[in-house]
C-alpha atoms as a PDB file:
ATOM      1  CA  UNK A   1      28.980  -0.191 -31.804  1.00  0.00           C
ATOM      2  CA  UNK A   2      27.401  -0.877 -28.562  1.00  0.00           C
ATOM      3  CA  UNK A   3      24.304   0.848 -27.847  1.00  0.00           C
ATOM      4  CA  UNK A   4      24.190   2.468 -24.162  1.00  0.00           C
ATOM      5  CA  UNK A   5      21.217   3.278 -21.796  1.00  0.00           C
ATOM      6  CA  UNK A   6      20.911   4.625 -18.585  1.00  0.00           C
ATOM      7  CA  UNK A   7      18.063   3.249 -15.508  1.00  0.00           C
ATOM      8  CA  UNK A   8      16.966   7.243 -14.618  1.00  0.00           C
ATOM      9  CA  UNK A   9      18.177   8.751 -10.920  1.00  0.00           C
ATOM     10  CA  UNK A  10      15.165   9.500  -8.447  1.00  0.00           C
ATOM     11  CA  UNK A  11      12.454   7.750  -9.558  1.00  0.00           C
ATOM     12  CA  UNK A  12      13.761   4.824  -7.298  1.00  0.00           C
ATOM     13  CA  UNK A  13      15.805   4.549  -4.711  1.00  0.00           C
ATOM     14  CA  UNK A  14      17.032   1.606  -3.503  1.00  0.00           C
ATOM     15  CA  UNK A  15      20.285   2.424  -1.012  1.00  0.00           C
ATOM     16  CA  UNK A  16      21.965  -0.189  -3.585  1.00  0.00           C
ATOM     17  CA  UNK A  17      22.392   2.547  -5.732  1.00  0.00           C
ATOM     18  CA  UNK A  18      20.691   5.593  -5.190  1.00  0.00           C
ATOM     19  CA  UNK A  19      23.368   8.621  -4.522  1.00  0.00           C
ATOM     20  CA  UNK A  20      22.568  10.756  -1.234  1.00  0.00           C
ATOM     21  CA  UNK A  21      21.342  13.974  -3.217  1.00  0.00           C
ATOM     22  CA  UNK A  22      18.256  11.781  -4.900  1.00  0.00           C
ATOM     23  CA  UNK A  23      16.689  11.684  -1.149  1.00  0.00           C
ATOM     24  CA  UNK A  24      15.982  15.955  -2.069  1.00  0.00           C
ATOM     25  CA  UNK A  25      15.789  15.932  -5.782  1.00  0.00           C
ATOM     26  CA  UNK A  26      12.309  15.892  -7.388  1.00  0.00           C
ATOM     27  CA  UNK A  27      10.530  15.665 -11.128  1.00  0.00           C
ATOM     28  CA  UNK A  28      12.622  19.075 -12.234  1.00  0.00           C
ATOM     29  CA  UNK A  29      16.063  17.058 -11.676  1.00  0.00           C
ATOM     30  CA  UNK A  30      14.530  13.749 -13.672  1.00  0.00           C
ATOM     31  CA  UNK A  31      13.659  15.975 -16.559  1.00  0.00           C
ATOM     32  CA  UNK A  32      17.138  17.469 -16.492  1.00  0.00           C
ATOM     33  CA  UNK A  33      18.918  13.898 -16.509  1.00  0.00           C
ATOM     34  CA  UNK A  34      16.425  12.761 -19.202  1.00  0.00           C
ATOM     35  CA  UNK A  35      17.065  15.623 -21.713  1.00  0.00           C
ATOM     36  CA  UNK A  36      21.054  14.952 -20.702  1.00  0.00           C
ATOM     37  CA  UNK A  37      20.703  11.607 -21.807  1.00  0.00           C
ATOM     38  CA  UNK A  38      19.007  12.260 -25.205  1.00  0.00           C
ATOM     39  CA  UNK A  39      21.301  14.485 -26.261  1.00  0.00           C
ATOM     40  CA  UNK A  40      24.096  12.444 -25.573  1.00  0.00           C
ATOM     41  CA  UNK A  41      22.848  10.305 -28.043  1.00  0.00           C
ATOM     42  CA  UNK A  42      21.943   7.668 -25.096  1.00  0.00           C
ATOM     43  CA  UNK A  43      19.984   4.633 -26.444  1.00  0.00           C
ATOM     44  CA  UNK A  44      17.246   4.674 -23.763  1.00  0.00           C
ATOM     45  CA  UNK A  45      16.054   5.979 -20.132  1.00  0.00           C
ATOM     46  CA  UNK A  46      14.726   3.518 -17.794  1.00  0.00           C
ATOM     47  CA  UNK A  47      12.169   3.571 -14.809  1.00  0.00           C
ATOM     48  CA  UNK A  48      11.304   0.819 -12.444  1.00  0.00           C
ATOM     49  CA  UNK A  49       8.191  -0.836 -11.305  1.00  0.00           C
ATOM     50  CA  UNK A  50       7.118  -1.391  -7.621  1.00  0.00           C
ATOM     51  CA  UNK A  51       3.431  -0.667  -6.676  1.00  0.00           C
ATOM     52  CA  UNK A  52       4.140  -0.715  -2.670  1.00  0.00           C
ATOM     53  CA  UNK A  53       7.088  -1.992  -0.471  1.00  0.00           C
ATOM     54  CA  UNK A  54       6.254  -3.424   2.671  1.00  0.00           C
ATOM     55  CA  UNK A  55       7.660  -2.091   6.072  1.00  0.00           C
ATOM     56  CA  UNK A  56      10.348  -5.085   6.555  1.00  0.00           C
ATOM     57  CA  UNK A  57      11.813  -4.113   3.358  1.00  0.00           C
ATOM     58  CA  UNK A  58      11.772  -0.265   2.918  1.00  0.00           C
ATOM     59  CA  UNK A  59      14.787   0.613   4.600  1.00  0.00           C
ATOM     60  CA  UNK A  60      17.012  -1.135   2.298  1.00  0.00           C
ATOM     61  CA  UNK A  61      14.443  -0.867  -0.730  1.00  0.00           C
ATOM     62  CA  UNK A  62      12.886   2.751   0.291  1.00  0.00           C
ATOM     63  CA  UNK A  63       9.352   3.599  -0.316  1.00  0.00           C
ATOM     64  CA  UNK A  64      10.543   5.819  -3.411  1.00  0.00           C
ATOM     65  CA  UNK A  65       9.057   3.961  -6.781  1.00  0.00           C
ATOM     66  CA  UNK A  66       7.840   6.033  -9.701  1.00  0.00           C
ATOM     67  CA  UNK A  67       5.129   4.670 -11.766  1.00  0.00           C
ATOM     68  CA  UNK A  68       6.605   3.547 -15.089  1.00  0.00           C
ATOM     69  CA  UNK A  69       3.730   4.422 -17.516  1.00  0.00           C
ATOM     70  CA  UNK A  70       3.377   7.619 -15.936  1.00  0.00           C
ATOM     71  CA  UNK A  71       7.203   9.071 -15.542  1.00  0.00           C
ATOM     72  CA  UNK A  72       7.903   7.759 -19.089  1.00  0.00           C
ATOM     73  CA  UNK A  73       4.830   9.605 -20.616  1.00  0.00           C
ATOM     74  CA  UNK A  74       6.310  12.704 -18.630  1.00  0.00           C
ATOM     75  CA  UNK A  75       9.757  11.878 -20.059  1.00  0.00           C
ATOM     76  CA  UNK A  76       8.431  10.823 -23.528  1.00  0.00           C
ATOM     77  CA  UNK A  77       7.029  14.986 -23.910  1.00  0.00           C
ATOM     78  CA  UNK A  78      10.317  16.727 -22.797  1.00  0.00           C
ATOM     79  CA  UNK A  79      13.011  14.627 -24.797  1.00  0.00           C
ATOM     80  CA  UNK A  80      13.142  13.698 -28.578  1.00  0.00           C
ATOM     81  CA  UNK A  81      14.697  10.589 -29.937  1.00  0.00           C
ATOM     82  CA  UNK A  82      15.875   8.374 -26.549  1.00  0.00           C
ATOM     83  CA  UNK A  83      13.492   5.551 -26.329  1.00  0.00           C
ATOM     84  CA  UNK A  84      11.930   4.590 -23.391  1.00  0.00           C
ATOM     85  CA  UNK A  85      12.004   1.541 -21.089  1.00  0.00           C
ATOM     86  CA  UNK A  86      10.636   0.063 -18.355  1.00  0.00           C
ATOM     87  CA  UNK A  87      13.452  -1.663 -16.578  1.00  0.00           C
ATOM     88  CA  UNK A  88      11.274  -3.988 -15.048  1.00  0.00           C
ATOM     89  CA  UNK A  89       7.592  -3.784 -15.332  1.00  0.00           C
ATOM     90  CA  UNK A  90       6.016  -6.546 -12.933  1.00  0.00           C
ATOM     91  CA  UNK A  91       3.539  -7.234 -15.475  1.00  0.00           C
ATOM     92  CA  UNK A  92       2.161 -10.299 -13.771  1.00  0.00           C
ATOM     93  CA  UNK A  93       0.558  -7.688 -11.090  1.00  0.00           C
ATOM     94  CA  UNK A  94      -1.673  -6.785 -13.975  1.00  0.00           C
ATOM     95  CA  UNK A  95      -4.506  -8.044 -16.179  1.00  0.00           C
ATOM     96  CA  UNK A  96      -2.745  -7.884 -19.662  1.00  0.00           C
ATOM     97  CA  UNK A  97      -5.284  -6.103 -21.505  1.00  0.00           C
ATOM     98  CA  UNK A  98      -4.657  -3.386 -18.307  1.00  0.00           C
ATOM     99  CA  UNK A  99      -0.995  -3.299 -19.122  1.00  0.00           C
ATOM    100  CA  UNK A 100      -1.390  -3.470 -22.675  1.00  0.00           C
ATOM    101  CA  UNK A 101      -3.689  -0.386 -22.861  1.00  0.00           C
ATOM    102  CA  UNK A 102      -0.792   1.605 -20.703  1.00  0.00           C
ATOM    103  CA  UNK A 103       1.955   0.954 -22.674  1.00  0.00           C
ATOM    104  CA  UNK A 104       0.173   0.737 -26.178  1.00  0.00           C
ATOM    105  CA  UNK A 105      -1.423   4.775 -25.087  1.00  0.00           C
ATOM    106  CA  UNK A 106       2.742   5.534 -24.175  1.00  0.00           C
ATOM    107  CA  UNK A 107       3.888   4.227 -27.604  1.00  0.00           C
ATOM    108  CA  UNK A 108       1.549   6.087 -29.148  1.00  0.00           C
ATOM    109  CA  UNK A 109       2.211   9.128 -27.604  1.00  0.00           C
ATOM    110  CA  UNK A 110       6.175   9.144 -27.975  1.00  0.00           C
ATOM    111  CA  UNK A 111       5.887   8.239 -31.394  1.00  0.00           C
ATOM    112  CA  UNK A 112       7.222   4.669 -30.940  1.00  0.00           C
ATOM    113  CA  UNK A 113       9.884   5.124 -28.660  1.00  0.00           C
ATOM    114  CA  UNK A 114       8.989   2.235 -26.389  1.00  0.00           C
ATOM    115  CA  UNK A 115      10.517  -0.993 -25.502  1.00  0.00           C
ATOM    116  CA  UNK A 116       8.693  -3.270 -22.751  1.00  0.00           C
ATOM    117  CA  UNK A 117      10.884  -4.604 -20.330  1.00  0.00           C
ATOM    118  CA  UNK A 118       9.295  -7.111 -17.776  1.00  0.00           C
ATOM    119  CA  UNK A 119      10.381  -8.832 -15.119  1.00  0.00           C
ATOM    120  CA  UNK A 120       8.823 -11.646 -12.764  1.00  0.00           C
ATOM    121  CA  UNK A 121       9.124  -9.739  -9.629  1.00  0.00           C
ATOM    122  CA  UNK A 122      10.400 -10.469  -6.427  1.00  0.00           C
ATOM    123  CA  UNK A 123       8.311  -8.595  -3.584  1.00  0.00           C
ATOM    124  CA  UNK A 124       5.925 -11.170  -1.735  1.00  0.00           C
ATOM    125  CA  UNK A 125       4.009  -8.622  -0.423  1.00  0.00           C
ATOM    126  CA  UNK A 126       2.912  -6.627  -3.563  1.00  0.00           C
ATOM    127  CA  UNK A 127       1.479 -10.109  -4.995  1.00  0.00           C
ATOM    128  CA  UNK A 128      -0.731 -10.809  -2.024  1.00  0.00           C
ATOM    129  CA  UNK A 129      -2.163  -7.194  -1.958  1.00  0.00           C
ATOM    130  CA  UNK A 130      -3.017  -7.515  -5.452  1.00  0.00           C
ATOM    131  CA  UNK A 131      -4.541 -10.630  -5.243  1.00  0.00           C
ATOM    132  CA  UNK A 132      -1.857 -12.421  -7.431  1.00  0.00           C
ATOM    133  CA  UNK A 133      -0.102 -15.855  -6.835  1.00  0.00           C
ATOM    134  CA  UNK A 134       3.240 -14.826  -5.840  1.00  0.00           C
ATOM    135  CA  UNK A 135       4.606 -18.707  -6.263  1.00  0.00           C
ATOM    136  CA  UNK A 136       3.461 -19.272  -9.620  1.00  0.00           C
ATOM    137  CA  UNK A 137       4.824 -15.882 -10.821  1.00  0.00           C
ATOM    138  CA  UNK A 138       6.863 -17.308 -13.458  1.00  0.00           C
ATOM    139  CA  UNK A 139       4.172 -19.103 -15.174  1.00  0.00           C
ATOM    140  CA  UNK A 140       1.817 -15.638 -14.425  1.00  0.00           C
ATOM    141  CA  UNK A 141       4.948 -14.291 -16.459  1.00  0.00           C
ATOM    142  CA  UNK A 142       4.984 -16.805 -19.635  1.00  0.00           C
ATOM    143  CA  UNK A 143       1.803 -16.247 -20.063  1.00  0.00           C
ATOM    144  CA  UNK A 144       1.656 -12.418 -19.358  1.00  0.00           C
ATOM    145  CA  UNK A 145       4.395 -12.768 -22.199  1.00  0.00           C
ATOM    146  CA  UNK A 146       2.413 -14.298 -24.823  1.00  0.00           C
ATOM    147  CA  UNK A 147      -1.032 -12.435 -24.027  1.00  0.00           C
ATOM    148  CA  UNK A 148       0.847  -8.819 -24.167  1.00  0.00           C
ATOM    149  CA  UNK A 149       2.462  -9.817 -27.736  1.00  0.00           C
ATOM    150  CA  UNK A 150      -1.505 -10.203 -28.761  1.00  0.00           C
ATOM    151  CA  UNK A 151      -2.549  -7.080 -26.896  1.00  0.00           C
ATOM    152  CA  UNK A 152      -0.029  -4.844 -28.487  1.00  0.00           C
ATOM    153  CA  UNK A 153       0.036  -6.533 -32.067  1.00  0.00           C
ATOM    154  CA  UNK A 154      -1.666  -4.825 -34.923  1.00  0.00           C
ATOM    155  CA  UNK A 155      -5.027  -5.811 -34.068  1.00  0.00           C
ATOM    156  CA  UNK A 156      -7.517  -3.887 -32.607  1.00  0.00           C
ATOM    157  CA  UNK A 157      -9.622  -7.079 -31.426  1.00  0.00           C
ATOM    158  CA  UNK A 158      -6.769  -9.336 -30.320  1.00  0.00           C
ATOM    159  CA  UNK A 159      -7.130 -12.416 -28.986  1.00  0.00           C
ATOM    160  CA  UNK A 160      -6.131 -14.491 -26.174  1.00  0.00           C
ATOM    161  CA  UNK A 161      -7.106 -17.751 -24.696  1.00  0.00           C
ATOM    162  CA  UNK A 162      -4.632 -19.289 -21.645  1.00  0.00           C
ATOM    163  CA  UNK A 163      -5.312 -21.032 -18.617  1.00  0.00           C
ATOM    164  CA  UNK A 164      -5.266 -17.542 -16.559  1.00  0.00           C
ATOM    165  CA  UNK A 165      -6.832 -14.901 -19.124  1.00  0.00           C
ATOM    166  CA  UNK A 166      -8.875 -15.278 -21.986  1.00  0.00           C
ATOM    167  CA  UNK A 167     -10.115 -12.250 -23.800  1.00  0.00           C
ATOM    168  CA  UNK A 168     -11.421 -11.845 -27.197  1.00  0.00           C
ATOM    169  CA  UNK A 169     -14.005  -9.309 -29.215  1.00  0.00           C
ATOM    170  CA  UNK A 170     -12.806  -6.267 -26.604  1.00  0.00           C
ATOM    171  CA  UNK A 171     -10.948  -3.613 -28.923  1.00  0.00           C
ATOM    172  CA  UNK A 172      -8.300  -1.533 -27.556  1.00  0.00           C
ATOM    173  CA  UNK A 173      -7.036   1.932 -29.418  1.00  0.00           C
ATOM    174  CA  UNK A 174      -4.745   3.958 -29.934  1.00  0.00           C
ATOM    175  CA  UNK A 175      -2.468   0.875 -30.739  1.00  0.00           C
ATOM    176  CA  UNK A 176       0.937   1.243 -30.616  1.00  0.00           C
ATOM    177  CA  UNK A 177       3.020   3.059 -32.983  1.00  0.00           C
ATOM    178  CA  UNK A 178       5.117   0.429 -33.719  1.00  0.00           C
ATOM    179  CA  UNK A 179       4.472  -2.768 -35.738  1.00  0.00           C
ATOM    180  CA  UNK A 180       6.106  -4.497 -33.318  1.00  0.00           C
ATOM    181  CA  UNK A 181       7.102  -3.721 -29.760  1.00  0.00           C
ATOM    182  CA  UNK A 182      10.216  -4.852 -28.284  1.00  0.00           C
ATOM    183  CA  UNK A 183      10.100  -6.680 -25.264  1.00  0.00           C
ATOM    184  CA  UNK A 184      12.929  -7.470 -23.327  1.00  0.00           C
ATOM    185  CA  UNK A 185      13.090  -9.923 -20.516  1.00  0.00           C
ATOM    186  CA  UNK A 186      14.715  -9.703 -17.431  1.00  0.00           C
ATOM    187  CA  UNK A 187      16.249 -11.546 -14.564  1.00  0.00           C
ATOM    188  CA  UNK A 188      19.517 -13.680 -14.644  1.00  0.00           C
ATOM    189  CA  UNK A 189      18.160 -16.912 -12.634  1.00  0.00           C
ATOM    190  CA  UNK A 190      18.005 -19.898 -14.949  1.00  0.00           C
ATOM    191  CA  UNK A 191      14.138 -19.548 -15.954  1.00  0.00           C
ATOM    192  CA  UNK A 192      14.797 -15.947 -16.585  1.00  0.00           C
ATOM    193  CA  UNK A 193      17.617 -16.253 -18.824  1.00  0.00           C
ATOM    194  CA  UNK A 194      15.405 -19.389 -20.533  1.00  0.00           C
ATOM    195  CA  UNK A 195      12.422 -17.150 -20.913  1.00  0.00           C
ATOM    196  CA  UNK A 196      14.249 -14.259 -22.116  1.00  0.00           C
ATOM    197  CA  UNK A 197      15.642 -16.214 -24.869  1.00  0.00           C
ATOM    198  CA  UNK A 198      12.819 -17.783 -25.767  1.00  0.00           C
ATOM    199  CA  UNK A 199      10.048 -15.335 -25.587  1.00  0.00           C
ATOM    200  CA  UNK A 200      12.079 -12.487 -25.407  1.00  0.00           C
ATOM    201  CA  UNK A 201      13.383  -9.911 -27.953  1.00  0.00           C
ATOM    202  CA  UNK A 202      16.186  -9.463 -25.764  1.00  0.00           C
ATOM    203  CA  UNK A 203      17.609  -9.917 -22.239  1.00  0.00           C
ATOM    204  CA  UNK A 204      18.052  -7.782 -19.371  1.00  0.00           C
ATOM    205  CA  UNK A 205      20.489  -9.332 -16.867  1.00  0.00           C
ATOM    206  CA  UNK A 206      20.054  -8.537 -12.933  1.00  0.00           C
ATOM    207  CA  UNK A 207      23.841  -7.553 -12.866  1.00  0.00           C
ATOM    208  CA  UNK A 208      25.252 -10.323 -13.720  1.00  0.00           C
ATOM    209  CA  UNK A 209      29.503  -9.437 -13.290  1.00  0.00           C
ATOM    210  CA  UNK A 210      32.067  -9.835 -16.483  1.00  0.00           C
ATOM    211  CA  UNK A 211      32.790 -13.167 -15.346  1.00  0.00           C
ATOM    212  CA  UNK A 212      29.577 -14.404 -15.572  1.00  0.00           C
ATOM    213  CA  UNK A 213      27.807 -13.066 -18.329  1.00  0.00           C
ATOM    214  CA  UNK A 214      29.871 -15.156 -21.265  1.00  0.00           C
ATOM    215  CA  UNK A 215      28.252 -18.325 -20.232  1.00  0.00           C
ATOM    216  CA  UNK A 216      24.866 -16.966 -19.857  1.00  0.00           C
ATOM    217  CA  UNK A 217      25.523 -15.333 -23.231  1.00  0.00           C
ATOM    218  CA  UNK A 218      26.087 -18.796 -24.648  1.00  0.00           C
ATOM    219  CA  UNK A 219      23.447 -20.627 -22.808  1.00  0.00           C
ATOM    220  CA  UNK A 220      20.790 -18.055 -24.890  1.00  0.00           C
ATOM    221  CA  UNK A 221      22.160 -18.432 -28.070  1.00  0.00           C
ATOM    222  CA  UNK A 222      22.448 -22.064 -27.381  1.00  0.00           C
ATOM    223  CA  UNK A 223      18.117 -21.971 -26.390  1.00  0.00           C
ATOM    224  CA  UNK A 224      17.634 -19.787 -29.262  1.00  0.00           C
ATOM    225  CA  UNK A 225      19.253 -22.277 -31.943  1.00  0.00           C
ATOM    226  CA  UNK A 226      17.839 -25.382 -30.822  1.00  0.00           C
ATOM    227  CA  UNK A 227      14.351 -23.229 -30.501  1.00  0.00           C
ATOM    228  CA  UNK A 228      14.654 -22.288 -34.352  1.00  0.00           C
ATOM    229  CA  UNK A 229      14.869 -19.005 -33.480  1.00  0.00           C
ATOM    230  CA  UNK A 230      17.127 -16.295 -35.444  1.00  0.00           C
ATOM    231  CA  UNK A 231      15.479 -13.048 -35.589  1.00  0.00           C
ATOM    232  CA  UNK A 232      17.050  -9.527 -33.366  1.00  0.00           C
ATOM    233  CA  UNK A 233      18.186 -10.363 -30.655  1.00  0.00           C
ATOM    234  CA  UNK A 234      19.560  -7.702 -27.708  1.00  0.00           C
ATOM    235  CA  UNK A 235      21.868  -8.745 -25.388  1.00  0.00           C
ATOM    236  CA  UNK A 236      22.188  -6.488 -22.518  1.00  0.00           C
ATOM    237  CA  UNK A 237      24.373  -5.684 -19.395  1.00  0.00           C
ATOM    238  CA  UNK A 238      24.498  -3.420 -16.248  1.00  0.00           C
ATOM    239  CA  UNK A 239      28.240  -2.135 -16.318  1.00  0.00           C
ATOM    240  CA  UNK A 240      30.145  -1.527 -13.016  1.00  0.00           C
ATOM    241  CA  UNK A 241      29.543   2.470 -11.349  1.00  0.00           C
ATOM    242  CA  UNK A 242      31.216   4.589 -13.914  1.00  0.00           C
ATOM    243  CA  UNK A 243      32.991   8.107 -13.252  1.00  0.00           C
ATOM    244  CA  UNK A 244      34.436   9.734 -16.717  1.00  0.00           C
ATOM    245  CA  UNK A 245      37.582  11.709 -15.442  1.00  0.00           C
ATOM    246  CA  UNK A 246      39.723  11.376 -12.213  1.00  0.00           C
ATOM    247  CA  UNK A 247      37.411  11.739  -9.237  1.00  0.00           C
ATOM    248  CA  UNK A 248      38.377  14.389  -6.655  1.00  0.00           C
ATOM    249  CA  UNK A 249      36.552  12.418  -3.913  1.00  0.00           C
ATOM    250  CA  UNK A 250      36.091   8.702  -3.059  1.00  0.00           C
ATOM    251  CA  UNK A 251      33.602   7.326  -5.611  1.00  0.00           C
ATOM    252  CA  UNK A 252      34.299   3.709  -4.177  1.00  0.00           C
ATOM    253  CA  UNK A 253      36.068   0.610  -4.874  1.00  0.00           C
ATOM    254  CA  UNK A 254      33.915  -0.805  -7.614  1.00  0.00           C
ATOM    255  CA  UNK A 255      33.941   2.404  -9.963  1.00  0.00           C
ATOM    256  CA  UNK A 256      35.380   2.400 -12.865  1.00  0.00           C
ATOM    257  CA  UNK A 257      37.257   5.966 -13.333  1.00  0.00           C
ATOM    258  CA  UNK A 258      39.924   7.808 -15.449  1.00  0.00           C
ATOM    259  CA  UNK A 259      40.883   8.827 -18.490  1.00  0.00           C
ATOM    260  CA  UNK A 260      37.571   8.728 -21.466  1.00  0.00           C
ATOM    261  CA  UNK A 261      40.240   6.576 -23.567  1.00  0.00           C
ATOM    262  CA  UNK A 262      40.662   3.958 -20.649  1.00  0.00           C
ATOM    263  CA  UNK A 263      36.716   3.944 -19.434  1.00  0.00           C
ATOM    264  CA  UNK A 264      36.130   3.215 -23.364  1.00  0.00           C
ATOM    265  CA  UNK A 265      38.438   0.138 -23.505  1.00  0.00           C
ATOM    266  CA  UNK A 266      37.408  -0.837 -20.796  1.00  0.00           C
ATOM    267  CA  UNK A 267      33.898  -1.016 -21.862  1.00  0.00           C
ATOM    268  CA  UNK A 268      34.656  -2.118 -24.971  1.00  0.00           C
ATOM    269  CA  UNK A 269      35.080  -5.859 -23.585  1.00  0.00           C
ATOM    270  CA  UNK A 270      31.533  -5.902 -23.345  1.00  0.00           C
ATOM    271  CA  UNK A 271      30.873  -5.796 -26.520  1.00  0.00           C
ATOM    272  CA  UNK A 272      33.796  -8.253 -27.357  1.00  0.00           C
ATOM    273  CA  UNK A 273      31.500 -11.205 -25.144  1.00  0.00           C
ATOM    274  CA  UNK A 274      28.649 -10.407 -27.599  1.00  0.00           C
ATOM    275  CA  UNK A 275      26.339  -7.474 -25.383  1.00  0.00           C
ATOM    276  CA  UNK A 276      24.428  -5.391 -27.647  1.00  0.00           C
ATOM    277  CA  UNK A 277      23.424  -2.548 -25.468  1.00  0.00           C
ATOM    278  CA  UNK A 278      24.969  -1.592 -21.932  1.00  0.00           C
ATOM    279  CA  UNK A 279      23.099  -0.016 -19.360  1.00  0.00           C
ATOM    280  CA  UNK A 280      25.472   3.059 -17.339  1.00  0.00           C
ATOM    281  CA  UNK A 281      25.551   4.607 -13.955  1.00  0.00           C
ATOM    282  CA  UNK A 282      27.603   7.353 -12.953  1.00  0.00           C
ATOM    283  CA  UNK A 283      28.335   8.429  -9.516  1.00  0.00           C
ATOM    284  CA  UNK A 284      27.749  12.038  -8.384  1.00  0.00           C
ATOM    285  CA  UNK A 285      27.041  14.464  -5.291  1.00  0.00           C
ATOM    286  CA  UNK A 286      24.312  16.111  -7.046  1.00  0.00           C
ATOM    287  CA  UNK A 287      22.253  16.705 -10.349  1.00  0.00           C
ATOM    288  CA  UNK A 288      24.801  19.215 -12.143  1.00  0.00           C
ATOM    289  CA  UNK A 289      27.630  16.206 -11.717  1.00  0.00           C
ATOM    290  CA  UNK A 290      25.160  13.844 -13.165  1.00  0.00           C
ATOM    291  CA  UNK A 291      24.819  15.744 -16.597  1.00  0.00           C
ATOM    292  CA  UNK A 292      28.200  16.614 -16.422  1.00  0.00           C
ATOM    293  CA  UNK A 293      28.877  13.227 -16.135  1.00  0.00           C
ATOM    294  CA  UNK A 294      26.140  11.907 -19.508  1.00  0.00           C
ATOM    295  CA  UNK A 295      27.396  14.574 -21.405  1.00  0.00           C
ATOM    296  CA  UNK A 296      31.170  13.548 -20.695  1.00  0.00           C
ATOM    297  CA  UNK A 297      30.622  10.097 -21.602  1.00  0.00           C
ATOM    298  CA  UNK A 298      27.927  10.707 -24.412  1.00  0.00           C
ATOM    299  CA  UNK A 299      30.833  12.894 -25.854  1.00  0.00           C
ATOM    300  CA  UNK A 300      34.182  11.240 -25.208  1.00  0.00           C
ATOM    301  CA  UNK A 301      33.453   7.802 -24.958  1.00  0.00           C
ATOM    302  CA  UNK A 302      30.505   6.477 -26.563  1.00  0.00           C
ATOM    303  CA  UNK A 303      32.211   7.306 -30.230  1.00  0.00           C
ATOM    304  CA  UNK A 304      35.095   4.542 -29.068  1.00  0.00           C
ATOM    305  CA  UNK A 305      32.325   2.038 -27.940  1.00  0.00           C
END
């Protein structure tokens, strides 16, 4: 079965996707989507990561950008079981051992429930206020990579020595819960896909459509066996807008709508190109249509996925 996860309402909101009612709704309407989603047996929430968007760009990208670390720890105390991602954290903003320390403290406090997505960013801005080389942000990245699978290992003194950090002897606790945290790279440019499959523990396309993501599919397994590499893999996907039911107002060309039989079939070809988990949206004109919507699909279609 395909696993299914959900990038959380409100805490961004980016006119790409964000519905109308988001511009109003506030942490009480996030709690309510999160607690939808783990009930409905939903694999994972997701939050985003922007520390500031600069004027040019805010109308189209709004000014609206949750803190990861912190709206998962909020998250991670009013839900149970769904795990919790960061669908992307710019990691290369941040000294490792910084981000390391952040996510290690949220592991810890959800009982394991993390998995560490990161991304190489894209805002040109946010790396020149931080003091970080925006054009060599992929190699920032790589690097990043390896020094966060030291800093949130099983030792307490790890130890890192690249050409842009080098740490060792500096202990960090509470370490993770797990022996092992996921981390999932994403991005669907050609070093992103490469990197993912490589240093990755799975792959988070940037919305790649069906017709694309069967070669991009093959392309990582193809890195991955000439790399040697054959442990768990996750291959993810962002499906098209969903809406379980037959909409009684215009939800838009690209949704996918109807019956829960259909929307499952539908889905199911997903699964049949090799993704592991599948990230949903659902339109809706406010909060109540939103869990309506999880609990629809967590109840009617997920069992056919």
């Amino acid at each position: 079965m395909t696993a299914y996860g959900i990038q959380l309402p409100v805490q961004s909101q980016s006119t790409i996707y964000a519905e109308p009612w988001e511009a109003g709704a506030g942490p009480e309407d996030l709690v309510a989507v999160a607690r939808a989603a783990d009930r409905a047996g939903f694999a994972y929430i997701a939050a985003c990561d922007h520390v500031a968007i600069p004027r040019r760009l805010a109308p189209a990208m709004s000014t609206v950008w949750y803190d990861p670390v912190a709206t998962l720890a909020h998250l991670a105390g009013v839900t149970e079981r769904v795990r919790l991602l960061s669908h992307v954290a710019v990691v290369g903003l941040r000294h490792p051992l910084l981000t390391a320390k952040q996510y290690a403290t949220l592991d810890h406090l959800s009982g394991g429930r993390l998995v560490l997505g990161v991304g190489a960013g894209h805002v040109q801005e946010e790396f020149e206020a931080l003091g970080v080389d925006f054009a060599g942000r992929g190699a920032v990245l790589d690097e990043s990579i390896d020094a966060l699978r030291k800093a949130l290992g099983l030792d307490e003194f790890p130890e890192h020595h690249g050409k842009l950090y080098d740490f060792a002897d500096l202990g960090q606790r509470p370490r993770p819960a797990q022996a092992h945290v996921p981390l999932w790279v994403g991005g669907s440019s050609p070093a992103a896909v490469r990197r993912a499959a490589l240093k990755g523990d799975g792959w988070l396309p940037q919305g790649d459509p069906r017709d694309r993501l069967p070669a991009q599919i093959d392309r990582i397994r193809h890195l991955r066996a000439e790399a040697g590499l054959d442990g768990p893999f996750s291959v993810g996907a962002i499906a098209e807008p969903l809406y379980v039911g037959t909409p009684a107002w215009d939800v838009g060309r690209r949704t996918l709508s109807g019956p829960p039989d259909e929307l499952a079939a539908s889905l199911r070809a997903y699964r049949a190109m090799g993704v592991d988990q599948l990230q949903v949206r659902f339109r809706s004109r406010d909060r109540a249509e939103l869990v309506d919507q999880i609990s629809a699909f967590g109840a009617d279609i997920a069992p056919h996925l």
